[in-house]
Protein backbone atom coordinates (compact mmCIF):
# COMPACT_ATOMS: atom_id res chain seq x y z
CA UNK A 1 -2.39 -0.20 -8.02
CA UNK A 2 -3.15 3.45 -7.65
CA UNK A 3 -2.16 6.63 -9.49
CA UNK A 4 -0.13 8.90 -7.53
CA UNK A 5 2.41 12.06 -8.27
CA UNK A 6 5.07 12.06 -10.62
CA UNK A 7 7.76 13.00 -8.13
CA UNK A 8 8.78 9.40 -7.59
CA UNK A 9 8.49 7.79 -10.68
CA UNK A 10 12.58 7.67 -11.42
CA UNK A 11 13.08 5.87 -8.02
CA UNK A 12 11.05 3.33 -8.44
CA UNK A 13 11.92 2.44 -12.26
CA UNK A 14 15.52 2.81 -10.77
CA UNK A 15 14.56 0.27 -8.13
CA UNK A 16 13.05 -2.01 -10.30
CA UNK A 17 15.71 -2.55 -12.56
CA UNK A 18 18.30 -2.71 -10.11
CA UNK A 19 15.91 -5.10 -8.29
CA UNK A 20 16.00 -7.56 -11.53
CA UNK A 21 20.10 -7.53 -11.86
CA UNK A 22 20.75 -7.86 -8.09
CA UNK A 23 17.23 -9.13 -6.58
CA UNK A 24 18.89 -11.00 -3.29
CA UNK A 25 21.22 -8.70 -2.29
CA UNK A 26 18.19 -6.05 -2.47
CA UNK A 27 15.99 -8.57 -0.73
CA UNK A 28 18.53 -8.46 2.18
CA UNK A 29 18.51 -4.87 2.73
CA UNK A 30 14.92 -3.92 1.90
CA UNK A 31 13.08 -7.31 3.06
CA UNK A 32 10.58 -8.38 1.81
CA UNK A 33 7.80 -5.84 1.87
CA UNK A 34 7.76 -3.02 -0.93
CA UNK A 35 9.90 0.29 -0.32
CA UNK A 36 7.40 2.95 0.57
CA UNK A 37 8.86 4.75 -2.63
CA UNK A 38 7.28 1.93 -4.76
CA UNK A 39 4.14 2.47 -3.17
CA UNK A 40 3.77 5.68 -4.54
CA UNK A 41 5.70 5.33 -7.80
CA UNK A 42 3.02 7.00 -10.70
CA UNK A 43 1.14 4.80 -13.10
CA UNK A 44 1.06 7.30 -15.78
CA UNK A 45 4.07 6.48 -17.86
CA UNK A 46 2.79 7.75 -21.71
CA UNK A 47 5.40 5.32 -23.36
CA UNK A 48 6.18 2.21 -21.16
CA UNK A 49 10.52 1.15 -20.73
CA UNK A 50 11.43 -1.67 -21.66
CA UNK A 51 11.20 -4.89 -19.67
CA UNK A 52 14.22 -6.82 -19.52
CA UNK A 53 13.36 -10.65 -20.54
CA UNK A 54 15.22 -13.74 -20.87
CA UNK A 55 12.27 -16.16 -22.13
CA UNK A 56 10.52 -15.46 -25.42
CA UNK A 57 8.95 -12.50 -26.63
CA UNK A 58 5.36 -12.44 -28.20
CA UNK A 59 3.70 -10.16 -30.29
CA UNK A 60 -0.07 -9.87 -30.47
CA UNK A 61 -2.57 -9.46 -33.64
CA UNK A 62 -5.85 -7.32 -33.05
CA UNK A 63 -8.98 -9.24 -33.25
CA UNK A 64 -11.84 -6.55 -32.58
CA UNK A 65 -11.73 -2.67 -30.49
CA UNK A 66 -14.58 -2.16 -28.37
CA UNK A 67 -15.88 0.75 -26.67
CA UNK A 68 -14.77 1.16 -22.69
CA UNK A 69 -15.60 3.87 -20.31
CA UNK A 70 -12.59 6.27 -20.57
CA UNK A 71 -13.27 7.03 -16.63
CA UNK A 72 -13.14 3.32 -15.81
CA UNK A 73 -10.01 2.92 -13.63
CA UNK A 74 -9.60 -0.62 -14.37
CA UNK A 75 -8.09 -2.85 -11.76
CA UNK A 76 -10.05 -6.00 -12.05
CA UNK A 77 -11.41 -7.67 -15.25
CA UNK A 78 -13.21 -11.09 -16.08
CA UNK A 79 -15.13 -12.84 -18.42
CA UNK A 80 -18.11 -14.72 -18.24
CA UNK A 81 -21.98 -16.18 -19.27
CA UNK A 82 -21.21 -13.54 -22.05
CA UNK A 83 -20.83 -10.60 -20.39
CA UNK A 84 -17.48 -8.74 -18.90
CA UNK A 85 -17.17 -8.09 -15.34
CA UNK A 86 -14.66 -5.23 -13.95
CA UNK A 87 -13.61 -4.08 -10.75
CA UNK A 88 -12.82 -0.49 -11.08
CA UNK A 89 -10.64 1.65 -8.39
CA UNK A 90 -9.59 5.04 -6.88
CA UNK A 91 -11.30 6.22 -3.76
CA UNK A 92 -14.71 7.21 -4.45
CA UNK A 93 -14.90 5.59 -7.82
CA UNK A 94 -14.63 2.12 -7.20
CA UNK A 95 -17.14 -0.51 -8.43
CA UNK A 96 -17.87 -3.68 -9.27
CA UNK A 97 -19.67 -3.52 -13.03
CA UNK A 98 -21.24 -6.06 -15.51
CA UNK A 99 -20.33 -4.54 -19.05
CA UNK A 100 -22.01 -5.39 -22.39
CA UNK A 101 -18.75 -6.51 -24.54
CA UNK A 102 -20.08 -5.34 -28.03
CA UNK A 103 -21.10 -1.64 -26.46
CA UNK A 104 -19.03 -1.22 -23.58
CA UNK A 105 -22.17 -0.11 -21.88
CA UNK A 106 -22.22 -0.64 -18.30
CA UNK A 107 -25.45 -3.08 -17.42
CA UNK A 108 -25.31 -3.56 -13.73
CA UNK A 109 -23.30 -1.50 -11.27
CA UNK A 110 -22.08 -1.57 -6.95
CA UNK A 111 -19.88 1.55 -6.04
CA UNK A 112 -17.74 0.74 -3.14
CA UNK A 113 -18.00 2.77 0.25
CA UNK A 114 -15.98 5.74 -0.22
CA UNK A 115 -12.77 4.05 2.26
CA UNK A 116 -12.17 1.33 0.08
CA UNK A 117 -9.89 1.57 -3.31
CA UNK A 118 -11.27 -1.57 -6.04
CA UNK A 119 -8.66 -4.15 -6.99
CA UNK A 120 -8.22 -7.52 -8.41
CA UNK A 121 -11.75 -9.79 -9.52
CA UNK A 122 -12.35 -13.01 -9.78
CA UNK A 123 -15.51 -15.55 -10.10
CA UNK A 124 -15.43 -18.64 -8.08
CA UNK A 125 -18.41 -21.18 -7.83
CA UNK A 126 -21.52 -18.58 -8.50
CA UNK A 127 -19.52 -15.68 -6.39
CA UNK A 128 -17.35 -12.50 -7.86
CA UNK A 129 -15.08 -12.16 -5.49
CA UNK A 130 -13.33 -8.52 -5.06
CA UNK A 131 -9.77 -7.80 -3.19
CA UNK A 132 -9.18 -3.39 -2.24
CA UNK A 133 -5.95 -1.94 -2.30
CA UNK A 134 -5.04 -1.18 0.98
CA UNK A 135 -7.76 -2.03 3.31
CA UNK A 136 -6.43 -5.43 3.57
CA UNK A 137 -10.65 -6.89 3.23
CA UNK A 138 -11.84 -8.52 0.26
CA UNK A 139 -15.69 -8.70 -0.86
CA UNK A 140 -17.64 -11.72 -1.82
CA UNK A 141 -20.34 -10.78 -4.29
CA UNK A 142 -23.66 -12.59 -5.60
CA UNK A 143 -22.90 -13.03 -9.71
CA UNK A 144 -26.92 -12.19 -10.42
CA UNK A 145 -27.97 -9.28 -8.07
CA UNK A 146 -24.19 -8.05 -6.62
CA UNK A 147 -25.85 -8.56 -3.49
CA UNK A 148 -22.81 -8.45 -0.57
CA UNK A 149 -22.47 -11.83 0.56
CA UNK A 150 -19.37 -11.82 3.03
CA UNK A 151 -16.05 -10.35 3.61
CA UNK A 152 -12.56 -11.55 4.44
CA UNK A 153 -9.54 -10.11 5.00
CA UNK A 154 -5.97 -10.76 4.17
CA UNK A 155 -2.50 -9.45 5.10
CA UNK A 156 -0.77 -6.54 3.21
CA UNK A 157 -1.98 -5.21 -0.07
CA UNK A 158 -4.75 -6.33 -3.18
CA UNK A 159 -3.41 -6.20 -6.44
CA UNK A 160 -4.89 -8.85 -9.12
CA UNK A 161 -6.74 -11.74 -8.63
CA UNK A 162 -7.47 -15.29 -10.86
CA UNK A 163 -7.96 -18.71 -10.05
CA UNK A 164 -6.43 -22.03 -11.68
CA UNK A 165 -9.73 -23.87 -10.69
CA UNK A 166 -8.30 -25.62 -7.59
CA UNK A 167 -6.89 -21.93 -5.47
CA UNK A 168 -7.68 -18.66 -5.55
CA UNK A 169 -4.20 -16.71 -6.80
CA UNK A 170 -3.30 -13.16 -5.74
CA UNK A 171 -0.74 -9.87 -6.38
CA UNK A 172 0.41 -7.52 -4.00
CA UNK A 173 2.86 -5.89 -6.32
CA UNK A 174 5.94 -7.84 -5.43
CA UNK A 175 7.16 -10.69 -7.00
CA UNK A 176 5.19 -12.86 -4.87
CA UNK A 177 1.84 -14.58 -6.19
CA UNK A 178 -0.35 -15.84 -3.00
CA UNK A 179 -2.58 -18.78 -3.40
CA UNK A 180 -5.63 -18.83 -1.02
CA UNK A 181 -8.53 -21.26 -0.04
CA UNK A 182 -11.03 -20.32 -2.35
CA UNK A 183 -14.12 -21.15 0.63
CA UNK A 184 -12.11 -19.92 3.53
CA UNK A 185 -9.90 -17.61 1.88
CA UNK A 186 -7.33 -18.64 3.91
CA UNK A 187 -3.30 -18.33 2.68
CA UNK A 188 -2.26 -21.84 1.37
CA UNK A 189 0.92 -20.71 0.30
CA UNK A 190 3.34 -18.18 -1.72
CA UNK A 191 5.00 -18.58 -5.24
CA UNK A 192 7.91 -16.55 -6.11
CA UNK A 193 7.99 -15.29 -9.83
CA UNK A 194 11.52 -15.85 -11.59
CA UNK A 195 12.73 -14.44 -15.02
CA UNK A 196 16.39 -16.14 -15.62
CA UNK A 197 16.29 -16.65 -11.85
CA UNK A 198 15.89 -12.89 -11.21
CA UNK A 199 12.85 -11.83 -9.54
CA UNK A 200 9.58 -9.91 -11.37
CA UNK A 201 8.46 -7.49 -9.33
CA UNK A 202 4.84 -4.74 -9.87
CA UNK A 203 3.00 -8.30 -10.38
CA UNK A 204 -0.52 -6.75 -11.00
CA UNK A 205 -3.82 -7.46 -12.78
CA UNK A 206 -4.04 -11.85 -12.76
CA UNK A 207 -6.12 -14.01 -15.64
CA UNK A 208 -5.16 -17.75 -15.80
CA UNK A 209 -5.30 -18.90 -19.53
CA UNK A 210 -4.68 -22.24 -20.32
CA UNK A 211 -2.65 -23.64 -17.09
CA UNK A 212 -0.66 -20.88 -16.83
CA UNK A 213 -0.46 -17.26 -15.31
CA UNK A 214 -0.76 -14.03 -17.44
CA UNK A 215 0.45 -11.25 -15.41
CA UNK A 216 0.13 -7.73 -15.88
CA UNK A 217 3.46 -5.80 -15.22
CA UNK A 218 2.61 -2.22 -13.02
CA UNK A 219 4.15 0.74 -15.36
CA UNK A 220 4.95 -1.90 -18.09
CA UNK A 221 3.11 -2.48 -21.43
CA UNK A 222 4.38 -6.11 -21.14
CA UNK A 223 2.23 -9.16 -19.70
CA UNK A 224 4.73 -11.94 -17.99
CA UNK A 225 3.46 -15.82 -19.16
CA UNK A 226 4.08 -17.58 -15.69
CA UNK A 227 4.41 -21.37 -15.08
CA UNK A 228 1.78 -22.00 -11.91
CA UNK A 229 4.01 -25.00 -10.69
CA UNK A 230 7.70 -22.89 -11.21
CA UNK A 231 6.81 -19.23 -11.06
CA UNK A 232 9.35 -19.27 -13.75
CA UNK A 233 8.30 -16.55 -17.15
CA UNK A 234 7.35 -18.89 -19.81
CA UNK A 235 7.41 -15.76 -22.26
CA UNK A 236 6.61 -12.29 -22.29
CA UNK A 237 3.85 -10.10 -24.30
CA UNK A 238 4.92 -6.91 -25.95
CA UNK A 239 1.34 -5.37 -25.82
CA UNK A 240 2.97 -2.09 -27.35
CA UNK A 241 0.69 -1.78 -30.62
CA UNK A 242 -2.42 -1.38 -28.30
CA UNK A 243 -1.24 1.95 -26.65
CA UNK A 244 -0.74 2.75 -30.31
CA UNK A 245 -3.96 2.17 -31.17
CA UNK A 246 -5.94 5.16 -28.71
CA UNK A 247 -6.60 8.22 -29.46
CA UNK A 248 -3.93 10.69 -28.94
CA UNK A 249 -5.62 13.21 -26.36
CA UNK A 250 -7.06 10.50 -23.95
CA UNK A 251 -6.03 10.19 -20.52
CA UNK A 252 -5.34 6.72 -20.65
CA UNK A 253 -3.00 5.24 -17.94
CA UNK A 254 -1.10 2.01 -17.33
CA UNK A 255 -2.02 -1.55 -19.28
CA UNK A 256 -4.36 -3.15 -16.78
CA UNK A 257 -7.06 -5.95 -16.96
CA UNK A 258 -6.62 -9.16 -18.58
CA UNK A 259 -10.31 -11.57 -19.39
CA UNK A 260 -10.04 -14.87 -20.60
CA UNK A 261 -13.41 -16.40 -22.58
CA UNK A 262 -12.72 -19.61 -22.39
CA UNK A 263 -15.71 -21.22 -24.52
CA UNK A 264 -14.49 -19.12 -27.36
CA UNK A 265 -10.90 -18.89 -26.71
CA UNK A 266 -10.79 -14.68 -26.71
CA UNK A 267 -8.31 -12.78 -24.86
CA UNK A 268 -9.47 -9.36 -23.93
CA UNK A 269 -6.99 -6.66 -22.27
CA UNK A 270 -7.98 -2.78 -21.45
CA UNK A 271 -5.82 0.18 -19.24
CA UNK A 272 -7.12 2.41 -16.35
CA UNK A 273 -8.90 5.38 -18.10
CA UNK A 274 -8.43 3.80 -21.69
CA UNK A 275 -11.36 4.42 -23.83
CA UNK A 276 -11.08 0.88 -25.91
CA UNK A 277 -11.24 -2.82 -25.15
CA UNK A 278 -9.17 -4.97 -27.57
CA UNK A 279 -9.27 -8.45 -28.04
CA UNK A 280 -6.07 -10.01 -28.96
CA UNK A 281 -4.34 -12.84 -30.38
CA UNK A 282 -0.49 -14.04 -29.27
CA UNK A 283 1.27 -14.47 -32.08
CA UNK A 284 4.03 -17.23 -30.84
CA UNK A 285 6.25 -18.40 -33.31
């Protein structure tokens, strides 16, 4: 999700919350596409508010800090044969990278045409596949070379992207997860996600660990836990003690980009503009 003035930002928290206490009767006067407010609520909240939760609330232990480019705006982030890859955004910066983990040193590198605005990454069978923000098309990379190998398009807006190794599963920023054909990339059908029955709305940046859904929250340093089968919150990550952690004068925006290594059973999460990588451990009691 982009970065965009401050003027806003009180309307949309305002509609958020409200949205979480009295979801339908919102639903039935907004619909169900995002308030144009919403759209250009800021992401650059210093000291995030507060989710309300009703399921359980984790802490997490830091394994290891790693170096990450401080002008990465990070949308999209993955893990795999050893190496990171991250789909950066903003007009004119966007890009599809291959990172060295231990350096944070950026091996491999595709900037995006100038129109298009980086979201959500995934890999799927040999192929990183890439969702933009507003463009509604979607890129289909080569893992090896980044070499362009189609593109495909999809209604509304790219958030965050995962897989559960059967569908493709994608954010728009409601509280709607989309699950797609992963070789046509068609829509197979929509999941709504529930906290105590209320809805979750600013779903962003997707990893699927361990059968379920970790969910970034846009503006929030909280990840939602989501059951794939329910789209009810299993739990709910304070991830607090990492904004902690930078230094004080960085520019570093919202909590963004979640990677999952599952041969060694690591959980990395960065921000947009954040000059450190942690990996984490979820302390649940």
């Amino acid at each position: 999700m982009a970065s965009t003035p401050r003027l806003k930002r009180a309307t949309a928290l305002a509609y958020f919350f409200a949205t979480l206490f009295f979801g339908a009767t919102l639903q039935e006067t907004f619909g169900t596409g995002r308030p144009s407010f919403i759209e250009s609520a800021l992401a650059d909240n210093a000291a995030a508010t507060p989710l309300p939760h009703f399921g359980p609330l984790f802490k997490v232990r830091i394994v290891n800090k790693y170096h990450h480019d401080p002008a990465a705006f990070t949308q999209g982030l993955i893990f795999a044969n050893g190496f990171l890859y991250e789909s950066t955004g903003l007009n004119g910066r966007s890009s599809l990278r291959q990172v060295e983990l231990e350096t944070g040193r950026v091996l491999k590198e595709y900037d995006l045409p100038l129109r298009y605005f980086g979201e959500g990454l995934t890999l799927w069978d040999g192929s990183l596949i890439q969702l933009t923000w507003k463009s509604e098309i979607g890129f289909v990379y080569n893992l090896k070379s980044f070499a362009l190998e189609r593109e495909f398009s999809y209604a509304g807006e790219g958030w965050g992207l995962t897989h559960d190794r059967q569908s493709l599963i994608m954010s728009n920023g409601s509280e709607e997860l989309i699950f797609l054909d992963p070789t046509t990339l068609t829509r197979q059908r929509s999941l709504r996600v529930l906290d105590g029955g209320r809805p979750v709305l600013l779903l962003n940046e997707l990893e699927y660990i361990k059968g379920e859904i970790y969910a970034n929250i846009w503006q929030q340093d909280f990840v939602a836990i989501i059951s794939p089968k329910t789209g009810e919150v299993a739990g709910w990550i304070d991830m607090s003690v990492l904004r902690s952690e930078l230094p004080p004068r960085s520019d570093a925006e919202a909590l963004n980009g979640i990677a999952y290594d599952a041969d060694n059973d690591r959980i990395f999460v960065t921000g947009k503009l954040w000059p450190l990588l942690f990996e984490i451990q979820v302390i649940k009691p």
